[in-house]
N, C-alpha and C. Protein backbone atom coordinates (compact mmCIF):
# COMPACT_ATOMS: atom_id res chain seq x y z
N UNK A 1 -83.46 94.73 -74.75
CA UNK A 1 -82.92 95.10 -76.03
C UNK A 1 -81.40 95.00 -75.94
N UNK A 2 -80.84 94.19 -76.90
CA UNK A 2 -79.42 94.62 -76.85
C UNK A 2 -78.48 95.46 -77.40
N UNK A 3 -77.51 95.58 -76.73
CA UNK A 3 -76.72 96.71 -76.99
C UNK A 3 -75.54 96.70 -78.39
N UNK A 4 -75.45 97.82 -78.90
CA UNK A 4 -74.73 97.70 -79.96
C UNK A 4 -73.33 98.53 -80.00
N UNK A 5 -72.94 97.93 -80.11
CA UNK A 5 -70.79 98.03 -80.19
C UNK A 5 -70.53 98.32 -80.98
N UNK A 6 -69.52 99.76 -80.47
CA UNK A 6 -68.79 100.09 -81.58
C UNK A 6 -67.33 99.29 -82.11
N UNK A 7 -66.78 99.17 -82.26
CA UNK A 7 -65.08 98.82 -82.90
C UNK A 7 -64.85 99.98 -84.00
N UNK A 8 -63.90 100.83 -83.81
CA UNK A 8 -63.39 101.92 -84.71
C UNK A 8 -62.51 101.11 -85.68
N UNK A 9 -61.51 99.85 -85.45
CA UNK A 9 -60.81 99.53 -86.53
C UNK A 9 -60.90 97.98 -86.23
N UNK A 10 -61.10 97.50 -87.46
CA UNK A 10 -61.46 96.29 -87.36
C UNK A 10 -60.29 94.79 -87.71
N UNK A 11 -60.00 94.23 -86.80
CA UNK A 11 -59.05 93.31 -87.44
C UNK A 11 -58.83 92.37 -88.27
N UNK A 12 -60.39 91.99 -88.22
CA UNK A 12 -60.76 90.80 -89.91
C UNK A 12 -61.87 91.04 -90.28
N UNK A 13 -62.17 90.75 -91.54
CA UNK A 13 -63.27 91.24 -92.31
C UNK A 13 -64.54 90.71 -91.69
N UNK A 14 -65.75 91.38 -91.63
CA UNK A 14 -67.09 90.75 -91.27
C UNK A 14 -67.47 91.01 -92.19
N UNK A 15 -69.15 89.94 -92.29
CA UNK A 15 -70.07 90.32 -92.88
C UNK A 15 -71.51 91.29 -92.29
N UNK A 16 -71.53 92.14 -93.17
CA UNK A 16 -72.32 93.45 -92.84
C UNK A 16 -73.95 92.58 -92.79
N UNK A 17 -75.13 93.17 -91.75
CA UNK A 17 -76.52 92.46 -92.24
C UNK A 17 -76.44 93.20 -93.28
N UNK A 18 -76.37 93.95 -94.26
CA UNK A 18 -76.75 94.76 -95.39
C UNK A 18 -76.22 93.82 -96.40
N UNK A 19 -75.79 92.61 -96.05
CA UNK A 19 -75.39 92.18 -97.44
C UNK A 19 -73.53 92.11 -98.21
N UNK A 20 -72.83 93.05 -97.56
CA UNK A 20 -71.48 92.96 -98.24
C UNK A 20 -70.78 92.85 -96.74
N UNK A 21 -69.19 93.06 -97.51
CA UNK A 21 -68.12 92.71 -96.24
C UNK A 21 -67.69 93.51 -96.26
N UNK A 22 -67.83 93.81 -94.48
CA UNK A 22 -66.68 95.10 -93.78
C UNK A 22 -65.58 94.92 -94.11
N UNK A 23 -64.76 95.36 -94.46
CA UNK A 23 -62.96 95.06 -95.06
C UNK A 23 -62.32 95.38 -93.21
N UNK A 24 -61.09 94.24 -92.91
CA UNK A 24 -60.18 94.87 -91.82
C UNK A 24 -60.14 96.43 -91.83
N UNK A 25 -59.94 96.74 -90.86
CA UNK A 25 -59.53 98.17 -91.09
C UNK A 25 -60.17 99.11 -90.92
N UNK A 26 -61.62 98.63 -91.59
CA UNK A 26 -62.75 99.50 -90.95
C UNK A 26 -63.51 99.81 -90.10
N UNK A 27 -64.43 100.75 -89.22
CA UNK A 27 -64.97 99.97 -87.94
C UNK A 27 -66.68 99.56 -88.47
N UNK A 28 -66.73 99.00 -87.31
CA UNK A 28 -68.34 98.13 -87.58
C UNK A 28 -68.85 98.31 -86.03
N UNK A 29 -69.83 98.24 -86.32
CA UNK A 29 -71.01 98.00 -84.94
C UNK A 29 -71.29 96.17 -84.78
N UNK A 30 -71.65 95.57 -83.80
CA UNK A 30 -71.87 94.14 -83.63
C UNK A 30 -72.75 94.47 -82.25
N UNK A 31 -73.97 93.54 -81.85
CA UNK A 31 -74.48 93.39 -80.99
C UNK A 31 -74.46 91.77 -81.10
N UNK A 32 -75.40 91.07 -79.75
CA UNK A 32 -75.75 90.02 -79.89
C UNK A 32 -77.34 89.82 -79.16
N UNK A 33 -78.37 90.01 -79.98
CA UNK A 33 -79.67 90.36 -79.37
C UNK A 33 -79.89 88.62 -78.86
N UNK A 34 -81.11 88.99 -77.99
CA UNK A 34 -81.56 87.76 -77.43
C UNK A 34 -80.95 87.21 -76.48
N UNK A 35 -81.50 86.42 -75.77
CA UNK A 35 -81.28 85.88 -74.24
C UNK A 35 -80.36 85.03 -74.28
N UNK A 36 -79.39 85.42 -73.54
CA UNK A 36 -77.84 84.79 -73.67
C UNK A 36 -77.36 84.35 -74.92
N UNK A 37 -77.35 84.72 -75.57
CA UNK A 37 -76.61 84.95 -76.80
C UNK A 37 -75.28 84.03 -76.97
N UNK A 38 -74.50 83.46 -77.80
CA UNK A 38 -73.40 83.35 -77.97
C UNK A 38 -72.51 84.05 -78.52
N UNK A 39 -71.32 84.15 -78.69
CA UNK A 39 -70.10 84.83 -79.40
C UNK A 39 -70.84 84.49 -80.81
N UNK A 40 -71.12 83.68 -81.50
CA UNK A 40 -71.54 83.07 -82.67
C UNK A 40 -72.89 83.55 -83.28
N UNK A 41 -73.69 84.40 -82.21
CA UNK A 41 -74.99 84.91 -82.69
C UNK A 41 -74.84 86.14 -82.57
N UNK A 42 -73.36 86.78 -83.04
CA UNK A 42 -73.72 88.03 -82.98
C UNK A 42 -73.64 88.38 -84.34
N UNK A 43 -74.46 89.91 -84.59
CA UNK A 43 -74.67 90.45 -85.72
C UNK A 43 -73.78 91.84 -86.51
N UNK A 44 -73.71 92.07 -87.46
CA UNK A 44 -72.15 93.14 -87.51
C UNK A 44 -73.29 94.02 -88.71
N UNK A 45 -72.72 95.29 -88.49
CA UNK A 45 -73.32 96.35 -89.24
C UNK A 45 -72.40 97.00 -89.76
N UNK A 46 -72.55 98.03 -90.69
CA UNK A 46 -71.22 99.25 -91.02
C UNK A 46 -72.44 100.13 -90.84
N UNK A 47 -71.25 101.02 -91.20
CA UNK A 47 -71.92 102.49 -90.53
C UNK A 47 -73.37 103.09 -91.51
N UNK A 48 -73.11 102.09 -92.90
CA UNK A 48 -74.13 102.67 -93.89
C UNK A 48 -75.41 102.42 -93.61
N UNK A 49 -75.26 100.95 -92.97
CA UNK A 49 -76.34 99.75 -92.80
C UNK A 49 -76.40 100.04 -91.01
N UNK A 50 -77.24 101.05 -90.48
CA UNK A 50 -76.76 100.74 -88.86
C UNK A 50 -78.25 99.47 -88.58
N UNK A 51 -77.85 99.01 -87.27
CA UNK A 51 -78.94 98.11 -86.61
C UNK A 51 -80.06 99.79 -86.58
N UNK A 52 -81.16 98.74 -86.68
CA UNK A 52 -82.87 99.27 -86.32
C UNK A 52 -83.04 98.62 -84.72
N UNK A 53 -84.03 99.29 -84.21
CA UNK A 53 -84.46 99.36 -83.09
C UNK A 53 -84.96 97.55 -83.06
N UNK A 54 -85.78 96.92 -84.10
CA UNK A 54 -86.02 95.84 -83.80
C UNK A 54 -85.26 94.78 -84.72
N UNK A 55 -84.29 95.11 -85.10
CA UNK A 55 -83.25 94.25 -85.10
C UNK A 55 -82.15 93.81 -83.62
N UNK A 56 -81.91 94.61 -83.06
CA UNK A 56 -81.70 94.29 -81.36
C UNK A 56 -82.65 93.77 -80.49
N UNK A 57 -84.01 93.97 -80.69
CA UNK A 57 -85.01 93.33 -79.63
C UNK A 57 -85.37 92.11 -80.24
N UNK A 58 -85.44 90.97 -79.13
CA UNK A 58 -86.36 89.69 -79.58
C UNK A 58 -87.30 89.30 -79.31
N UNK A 59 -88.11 88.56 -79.44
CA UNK A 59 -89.33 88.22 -79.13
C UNK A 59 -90.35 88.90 -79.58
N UNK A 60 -91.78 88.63 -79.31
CA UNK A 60 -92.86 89.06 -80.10
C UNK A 60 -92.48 90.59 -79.91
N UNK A 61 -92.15 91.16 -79.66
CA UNK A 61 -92.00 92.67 -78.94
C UNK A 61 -91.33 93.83 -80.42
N UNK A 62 -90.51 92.61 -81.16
CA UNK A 62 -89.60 93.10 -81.91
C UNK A 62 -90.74 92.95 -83.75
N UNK A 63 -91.39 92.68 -83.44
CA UNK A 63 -92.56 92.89 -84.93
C UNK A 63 -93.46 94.01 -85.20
N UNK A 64 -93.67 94.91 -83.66
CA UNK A 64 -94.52 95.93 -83.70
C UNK A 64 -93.54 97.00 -83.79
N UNK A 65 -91.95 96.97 -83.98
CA UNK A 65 -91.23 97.81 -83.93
C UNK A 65 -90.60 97.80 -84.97
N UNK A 66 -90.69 96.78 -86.13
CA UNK A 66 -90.42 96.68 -87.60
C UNK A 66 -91.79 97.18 -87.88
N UNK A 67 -92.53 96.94 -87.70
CA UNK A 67 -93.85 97.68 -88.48
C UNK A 67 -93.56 98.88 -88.54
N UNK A 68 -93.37 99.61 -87.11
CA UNK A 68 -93.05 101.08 -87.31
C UNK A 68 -92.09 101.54 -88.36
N UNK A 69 -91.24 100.91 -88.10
CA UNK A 69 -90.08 101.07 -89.27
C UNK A 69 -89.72 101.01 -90.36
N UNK A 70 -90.97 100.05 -90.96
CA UNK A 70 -91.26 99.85 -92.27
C UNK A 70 -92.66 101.16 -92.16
N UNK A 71 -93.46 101.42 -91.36
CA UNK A 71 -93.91 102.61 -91.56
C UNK A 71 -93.56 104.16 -92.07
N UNK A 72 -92.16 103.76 -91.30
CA UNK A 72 -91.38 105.00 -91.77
C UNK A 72 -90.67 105.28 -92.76
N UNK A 73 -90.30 104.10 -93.65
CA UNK A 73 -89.90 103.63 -94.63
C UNK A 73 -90.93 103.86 -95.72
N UNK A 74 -92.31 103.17 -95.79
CA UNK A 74 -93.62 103.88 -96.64
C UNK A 74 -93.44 105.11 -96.62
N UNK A 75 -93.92 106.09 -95.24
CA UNK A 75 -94.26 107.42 -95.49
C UNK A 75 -93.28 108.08 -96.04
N UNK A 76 -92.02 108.21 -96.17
CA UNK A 76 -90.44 108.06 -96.91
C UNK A 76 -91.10 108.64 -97.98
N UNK A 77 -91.50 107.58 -99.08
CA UNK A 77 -92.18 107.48 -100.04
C UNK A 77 -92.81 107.64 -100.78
N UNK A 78 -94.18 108.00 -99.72
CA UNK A 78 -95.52 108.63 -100.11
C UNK A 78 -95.33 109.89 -100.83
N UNK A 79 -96.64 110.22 -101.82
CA UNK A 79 -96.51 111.44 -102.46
C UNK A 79 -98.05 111.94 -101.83
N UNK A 80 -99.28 110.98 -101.55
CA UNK A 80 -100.18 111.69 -100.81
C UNK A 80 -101.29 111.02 -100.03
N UNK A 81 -102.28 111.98 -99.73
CA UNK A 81 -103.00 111.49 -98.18
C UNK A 81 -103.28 109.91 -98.45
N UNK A 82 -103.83 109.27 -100.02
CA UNK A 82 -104.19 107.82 -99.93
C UNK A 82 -102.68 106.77 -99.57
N UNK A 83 -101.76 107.78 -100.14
CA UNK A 83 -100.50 107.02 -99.68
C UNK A 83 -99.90 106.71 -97.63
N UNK A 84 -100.66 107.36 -97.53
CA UNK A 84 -100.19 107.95 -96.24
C UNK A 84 -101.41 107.02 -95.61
N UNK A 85 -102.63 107.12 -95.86
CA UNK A 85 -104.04 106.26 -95.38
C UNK A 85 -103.32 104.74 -95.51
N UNK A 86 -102.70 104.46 -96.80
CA UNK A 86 -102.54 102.76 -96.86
C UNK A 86 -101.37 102.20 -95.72
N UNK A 87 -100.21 102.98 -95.76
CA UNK A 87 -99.17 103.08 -95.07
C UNK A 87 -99.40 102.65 -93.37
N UNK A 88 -100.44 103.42 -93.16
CA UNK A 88 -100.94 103.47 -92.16
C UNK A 88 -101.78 102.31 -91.90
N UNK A 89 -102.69 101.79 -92.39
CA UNK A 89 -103.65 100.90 -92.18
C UNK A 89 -102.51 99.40 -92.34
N UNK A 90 -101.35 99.38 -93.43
CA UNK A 90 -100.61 98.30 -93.06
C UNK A 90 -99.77 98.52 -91.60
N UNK A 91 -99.89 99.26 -90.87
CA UNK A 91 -99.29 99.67 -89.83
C UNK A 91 -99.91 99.13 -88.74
N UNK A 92 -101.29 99.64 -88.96
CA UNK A 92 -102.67 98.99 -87.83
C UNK A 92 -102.89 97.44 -88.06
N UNK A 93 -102.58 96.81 -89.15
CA UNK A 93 -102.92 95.67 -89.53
C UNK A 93 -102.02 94.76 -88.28
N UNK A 94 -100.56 95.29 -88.60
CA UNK A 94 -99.52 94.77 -87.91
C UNK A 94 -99.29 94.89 -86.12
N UNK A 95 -100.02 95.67 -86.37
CA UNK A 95 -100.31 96.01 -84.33
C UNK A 95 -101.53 95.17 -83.98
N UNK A 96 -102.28 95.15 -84.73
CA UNK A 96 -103.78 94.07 -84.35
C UNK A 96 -103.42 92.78 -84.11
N UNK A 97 -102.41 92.55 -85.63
CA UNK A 97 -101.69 91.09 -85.23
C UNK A 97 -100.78 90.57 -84.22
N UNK A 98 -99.86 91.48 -83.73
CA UNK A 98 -99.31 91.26 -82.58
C UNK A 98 -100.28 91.29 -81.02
N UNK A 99 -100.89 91.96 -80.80
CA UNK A 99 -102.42 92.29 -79.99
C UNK A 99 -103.07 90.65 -79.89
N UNK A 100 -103.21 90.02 -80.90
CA UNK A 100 -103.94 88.82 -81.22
C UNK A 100 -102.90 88.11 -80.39
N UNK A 101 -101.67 88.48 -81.16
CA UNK A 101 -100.80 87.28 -80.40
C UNK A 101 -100.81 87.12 -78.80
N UNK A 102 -100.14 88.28 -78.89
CA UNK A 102 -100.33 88.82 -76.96
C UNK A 102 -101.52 88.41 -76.07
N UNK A 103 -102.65 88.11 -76.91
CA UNK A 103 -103.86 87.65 -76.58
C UNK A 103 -103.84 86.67 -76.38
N UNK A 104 -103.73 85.25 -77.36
CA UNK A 104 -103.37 84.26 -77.57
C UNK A 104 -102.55 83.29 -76.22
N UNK A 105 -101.31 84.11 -76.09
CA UNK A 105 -100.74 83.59 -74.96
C UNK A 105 -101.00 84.06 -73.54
N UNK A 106 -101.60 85.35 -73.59
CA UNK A 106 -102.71 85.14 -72.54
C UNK A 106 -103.62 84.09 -71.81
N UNK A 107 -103.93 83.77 -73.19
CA UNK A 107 -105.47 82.65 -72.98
C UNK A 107 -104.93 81.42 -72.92
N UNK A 108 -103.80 81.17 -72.66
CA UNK A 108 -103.11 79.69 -72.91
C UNK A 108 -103.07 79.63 -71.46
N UNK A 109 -102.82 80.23 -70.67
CA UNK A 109 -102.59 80.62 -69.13
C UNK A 109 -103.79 80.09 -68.54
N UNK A 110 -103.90 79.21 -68.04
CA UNK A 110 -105.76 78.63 -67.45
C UNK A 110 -105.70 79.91 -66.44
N UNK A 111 -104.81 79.98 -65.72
CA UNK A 111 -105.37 81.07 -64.20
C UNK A 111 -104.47 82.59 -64.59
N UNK A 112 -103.92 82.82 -65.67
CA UNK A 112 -103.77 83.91 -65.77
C UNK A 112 -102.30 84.16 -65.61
N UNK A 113 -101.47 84.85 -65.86
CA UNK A 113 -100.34 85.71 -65.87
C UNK A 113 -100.36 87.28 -65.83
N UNK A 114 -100.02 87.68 -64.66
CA UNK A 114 -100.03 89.44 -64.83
C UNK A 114 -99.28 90.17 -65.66
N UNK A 115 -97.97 89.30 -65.77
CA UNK A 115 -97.10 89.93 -67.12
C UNK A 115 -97.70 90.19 -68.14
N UNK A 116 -98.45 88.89 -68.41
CA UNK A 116 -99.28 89.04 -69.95
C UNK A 116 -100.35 89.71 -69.85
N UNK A 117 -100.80 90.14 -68.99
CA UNK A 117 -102.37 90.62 -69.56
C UNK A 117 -101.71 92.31 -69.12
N UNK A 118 -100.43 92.65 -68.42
CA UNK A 118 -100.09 93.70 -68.72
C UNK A 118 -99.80 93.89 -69.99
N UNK A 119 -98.82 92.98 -70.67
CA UNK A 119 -98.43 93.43 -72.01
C UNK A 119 -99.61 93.48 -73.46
N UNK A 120 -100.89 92.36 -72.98
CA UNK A 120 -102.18 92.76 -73.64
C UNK A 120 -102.59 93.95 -73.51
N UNK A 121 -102.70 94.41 -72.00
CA UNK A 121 -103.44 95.80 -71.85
C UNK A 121 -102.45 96.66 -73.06
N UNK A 122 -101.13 96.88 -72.40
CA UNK A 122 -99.96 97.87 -73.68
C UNK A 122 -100.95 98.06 -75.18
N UNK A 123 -100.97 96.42 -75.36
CA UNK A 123 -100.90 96.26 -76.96
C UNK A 123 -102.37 96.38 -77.39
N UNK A 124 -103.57 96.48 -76.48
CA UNK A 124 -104.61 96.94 -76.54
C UNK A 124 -105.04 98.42 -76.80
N UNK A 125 -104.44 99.26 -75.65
CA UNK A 125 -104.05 100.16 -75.91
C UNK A 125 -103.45 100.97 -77.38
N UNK A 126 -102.75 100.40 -77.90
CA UNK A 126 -101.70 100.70 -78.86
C UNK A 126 -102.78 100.59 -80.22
N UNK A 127 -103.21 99.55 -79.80
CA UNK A 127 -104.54 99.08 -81.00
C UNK A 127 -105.09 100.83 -81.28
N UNK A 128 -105.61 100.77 -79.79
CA UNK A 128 -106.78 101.77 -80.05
C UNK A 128 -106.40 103.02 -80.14
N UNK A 129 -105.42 103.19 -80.30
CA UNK A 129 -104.88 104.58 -80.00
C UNK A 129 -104.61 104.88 -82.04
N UNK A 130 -104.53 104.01 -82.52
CA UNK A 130 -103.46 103.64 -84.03
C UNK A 130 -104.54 103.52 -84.86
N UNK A 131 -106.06 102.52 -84.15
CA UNK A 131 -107.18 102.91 -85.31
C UNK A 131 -107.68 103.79 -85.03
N UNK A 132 -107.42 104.83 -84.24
CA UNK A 132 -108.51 106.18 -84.03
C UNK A 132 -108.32 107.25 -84.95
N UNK A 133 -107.00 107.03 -85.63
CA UNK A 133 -106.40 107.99 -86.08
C UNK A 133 -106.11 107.82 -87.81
N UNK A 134 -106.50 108.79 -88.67
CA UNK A 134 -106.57 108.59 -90.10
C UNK A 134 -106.34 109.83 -90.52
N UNK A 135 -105.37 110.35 -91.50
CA UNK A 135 -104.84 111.77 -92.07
C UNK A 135 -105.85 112.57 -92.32
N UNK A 136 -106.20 113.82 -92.54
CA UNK A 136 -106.51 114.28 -92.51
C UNK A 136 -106.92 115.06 -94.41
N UNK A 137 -108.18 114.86 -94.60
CA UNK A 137 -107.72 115.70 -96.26
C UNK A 137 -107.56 116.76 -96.39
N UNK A 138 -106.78 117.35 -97.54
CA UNK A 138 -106.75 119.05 -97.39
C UNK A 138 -108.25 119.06 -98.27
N UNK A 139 -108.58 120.30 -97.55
CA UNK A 139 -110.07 120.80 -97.93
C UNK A 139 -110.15 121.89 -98.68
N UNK A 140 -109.16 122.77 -98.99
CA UNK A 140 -108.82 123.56 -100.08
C UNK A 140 -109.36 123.83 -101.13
N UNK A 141 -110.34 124.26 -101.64
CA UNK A 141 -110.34 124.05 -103.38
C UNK A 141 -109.12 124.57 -103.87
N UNK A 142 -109.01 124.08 -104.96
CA UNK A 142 -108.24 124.30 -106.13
C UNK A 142 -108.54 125.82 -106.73
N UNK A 143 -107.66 126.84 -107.05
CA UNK A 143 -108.51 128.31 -107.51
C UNK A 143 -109.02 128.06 -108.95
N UNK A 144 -109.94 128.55 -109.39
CA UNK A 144 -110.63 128.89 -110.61
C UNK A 144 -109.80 129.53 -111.55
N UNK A 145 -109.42 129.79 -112.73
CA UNK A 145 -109.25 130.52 -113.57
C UNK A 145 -110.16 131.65 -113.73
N UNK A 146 -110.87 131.17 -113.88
CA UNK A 146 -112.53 132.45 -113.86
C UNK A 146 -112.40 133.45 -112.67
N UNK A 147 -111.91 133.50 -111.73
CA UNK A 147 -112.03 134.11 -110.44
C UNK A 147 -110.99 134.88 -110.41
N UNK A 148 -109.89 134.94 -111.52
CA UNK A 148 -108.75 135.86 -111.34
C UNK A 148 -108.77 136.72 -112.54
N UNK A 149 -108.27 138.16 -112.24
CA UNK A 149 -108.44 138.95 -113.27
C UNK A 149 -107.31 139.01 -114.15
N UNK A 150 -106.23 138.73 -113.67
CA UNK A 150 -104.94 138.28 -115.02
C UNK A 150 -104.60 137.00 -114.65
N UNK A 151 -103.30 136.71 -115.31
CA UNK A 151 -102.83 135.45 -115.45
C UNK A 151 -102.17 135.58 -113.98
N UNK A 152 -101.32 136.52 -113.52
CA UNK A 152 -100.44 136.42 -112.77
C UNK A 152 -101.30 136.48 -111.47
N UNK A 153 -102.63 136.74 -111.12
CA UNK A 153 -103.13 136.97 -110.17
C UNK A 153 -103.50 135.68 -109.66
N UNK A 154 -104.03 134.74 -110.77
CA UNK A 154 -104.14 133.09 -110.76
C UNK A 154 -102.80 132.48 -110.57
N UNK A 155 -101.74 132.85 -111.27
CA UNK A 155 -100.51 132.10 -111.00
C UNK A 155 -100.34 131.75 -109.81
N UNK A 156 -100.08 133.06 -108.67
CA UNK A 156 -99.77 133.37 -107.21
C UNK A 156 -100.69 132.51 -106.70
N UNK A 157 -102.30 132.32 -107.10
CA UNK A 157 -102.99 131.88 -106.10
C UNK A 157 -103.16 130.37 -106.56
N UNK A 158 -102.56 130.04 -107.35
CA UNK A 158 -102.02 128.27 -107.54
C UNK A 158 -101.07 128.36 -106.61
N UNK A 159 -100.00 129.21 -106.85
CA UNK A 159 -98.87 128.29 -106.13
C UNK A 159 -98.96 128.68 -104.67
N UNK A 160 -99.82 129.58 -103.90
CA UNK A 160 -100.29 129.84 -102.78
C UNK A 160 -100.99 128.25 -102.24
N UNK A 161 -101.99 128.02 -103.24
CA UNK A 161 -102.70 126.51 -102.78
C UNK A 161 -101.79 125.51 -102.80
N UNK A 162 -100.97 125.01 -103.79
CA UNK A 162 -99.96 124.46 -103.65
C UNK A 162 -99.30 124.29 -102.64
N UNK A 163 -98.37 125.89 -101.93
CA UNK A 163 -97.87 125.68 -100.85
C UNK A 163 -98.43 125.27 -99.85
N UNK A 164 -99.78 125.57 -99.56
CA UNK A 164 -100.97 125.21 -98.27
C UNK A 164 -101.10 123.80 -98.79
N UNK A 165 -100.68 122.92 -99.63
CA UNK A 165 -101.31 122.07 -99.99
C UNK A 165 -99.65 120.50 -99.80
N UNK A 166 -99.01 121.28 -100.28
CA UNK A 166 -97.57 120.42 -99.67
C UNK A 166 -97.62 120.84 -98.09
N UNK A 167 -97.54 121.67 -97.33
CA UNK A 167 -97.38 121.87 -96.36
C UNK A 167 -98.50 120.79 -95.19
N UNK A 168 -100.10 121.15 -95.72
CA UNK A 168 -101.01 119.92 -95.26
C UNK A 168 -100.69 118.34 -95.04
N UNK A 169 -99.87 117.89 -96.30
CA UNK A 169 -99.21 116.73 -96.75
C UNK A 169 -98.38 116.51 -95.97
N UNK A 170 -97.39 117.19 -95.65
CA UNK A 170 -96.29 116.98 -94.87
C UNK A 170 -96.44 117.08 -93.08
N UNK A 171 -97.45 117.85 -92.74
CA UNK A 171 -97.72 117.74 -91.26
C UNK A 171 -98.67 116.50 -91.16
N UNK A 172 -99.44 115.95 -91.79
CA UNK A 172 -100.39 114.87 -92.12
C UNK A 172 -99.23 113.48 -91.81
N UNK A 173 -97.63 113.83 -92.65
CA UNK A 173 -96.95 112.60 -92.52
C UNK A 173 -96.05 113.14 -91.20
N UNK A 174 -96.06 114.08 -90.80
CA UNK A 174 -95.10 114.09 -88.80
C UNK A 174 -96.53 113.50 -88.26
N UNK A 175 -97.46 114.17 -88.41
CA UNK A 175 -98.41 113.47 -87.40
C UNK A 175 -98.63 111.97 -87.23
N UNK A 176 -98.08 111.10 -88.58
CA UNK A 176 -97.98 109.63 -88.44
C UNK A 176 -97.21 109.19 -87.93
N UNK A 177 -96.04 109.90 -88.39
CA UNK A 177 -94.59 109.85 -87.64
C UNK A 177 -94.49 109.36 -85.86
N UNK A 178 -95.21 110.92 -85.79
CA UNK A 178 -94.85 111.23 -84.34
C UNK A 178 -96.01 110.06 -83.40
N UNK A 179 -97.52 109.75 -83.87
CA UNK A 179 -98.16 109.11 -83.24
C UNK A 179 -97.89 107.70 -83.13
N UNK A 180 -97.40 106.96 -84.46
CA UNK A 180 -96.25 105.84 -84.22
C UNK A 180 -95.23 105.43 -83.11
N UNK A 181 -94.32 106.43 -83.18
CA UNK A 181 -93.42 106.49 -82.30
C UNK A 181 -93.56 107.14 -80.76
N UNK A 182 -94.82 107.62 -80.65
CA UNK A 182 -95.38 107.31 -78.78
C UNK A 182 -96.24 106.32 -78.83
N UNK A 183 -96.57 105.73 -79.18
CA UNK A 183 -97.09 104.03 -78.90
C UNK A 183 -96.11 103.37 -78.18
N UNK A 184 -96.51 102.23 -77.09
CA UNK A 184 -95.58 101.64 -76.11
C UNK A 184 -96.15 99.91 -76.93
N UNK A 185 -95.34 99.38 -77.02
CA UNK A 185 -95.60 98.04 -77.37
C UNK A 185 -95.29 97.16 -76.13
């Protein structure tokens, strides 16, 4: 993975990956990912726009680490568990496909490579670890009106379910979070 540089003040303008230009003056981050690199392939960020984890890595390695990232970017988003189910399954989609790949150049190998069928095992692994796992629904009912003896006794026990009910939602999206980001690609 390569490394990313700071510069606190900048002496001529770059262009940011985000799209606009760093003005002199300002500082920027620049790496140059990939295997020997030139002065000419390097990339410049501002502080708004920083590099992602697989914007510095190259090779197949660097697609299962935009998935995550665009994972994290969905769950961002989400308002609930089907949001969080789809998010996820484009997540698994994208690890299967890299898995395939890793496979692929495996099998190109007539007598084999240990590198690769280590980095298959990884991404095998990663597979199975990513489809085992699917959010969880809240099981809650909803309270009755009928079941409360004033208004205010029902009020409390809406917004009681409610809170048990955002709170479900939100450990449902760390638990995607967090099982994402211990996966080894």
């Amino acid at each position: 993975m390569a490394r990313a540089h700071y510069v606190k003040n900048s002496r001529k303008p770059h262009q940011c990956k985000g799209g606009h230009e760093i003005p002199a003056g300002e500082g920027y981050y620049w790496a140059a990912p990939g295997f020997r690199t030139s002065k000419h392939g390097k990339k410049f960020a501002c502080s708004a726009h920083p590099f992602r984890e697989s914007e510095l890595t190259s090779g197949l390695r660097s697609e299962p680490l935009a998935a995550r990232e665009a994972l994290n970017d969905a769950l961002d988003a989400v308002t609930d568990i089907e949001g969080i189910e789809g998010a996820w399954q484009d997540f698994v989609s994208e690890l299967e496909s890299y898995q395939s790949q890793r496979q692929e150049a495996l099998d190109a190998w007539e007598n084999g490579n240990s590198q690769l069928e280590d980095l298959v095992y990884t991404a095998d692994a990663a597979v199975d670890e990513a489809t085992s796992w699917e959010p969880e629904e809240f099981s809650e009912d909803e309270p009755e009106r009928d079941d409360y003896d004033s208004d205010e006794e029902y009020d409390e026990a809406v917004a009681e379910w409610e809170s048990n009910r955002d709170e479900h939602f939100n450990e449902q999206v760390e638990a995607a979070r967090d099982l994402a980001d211990g996966l080894e690609f």
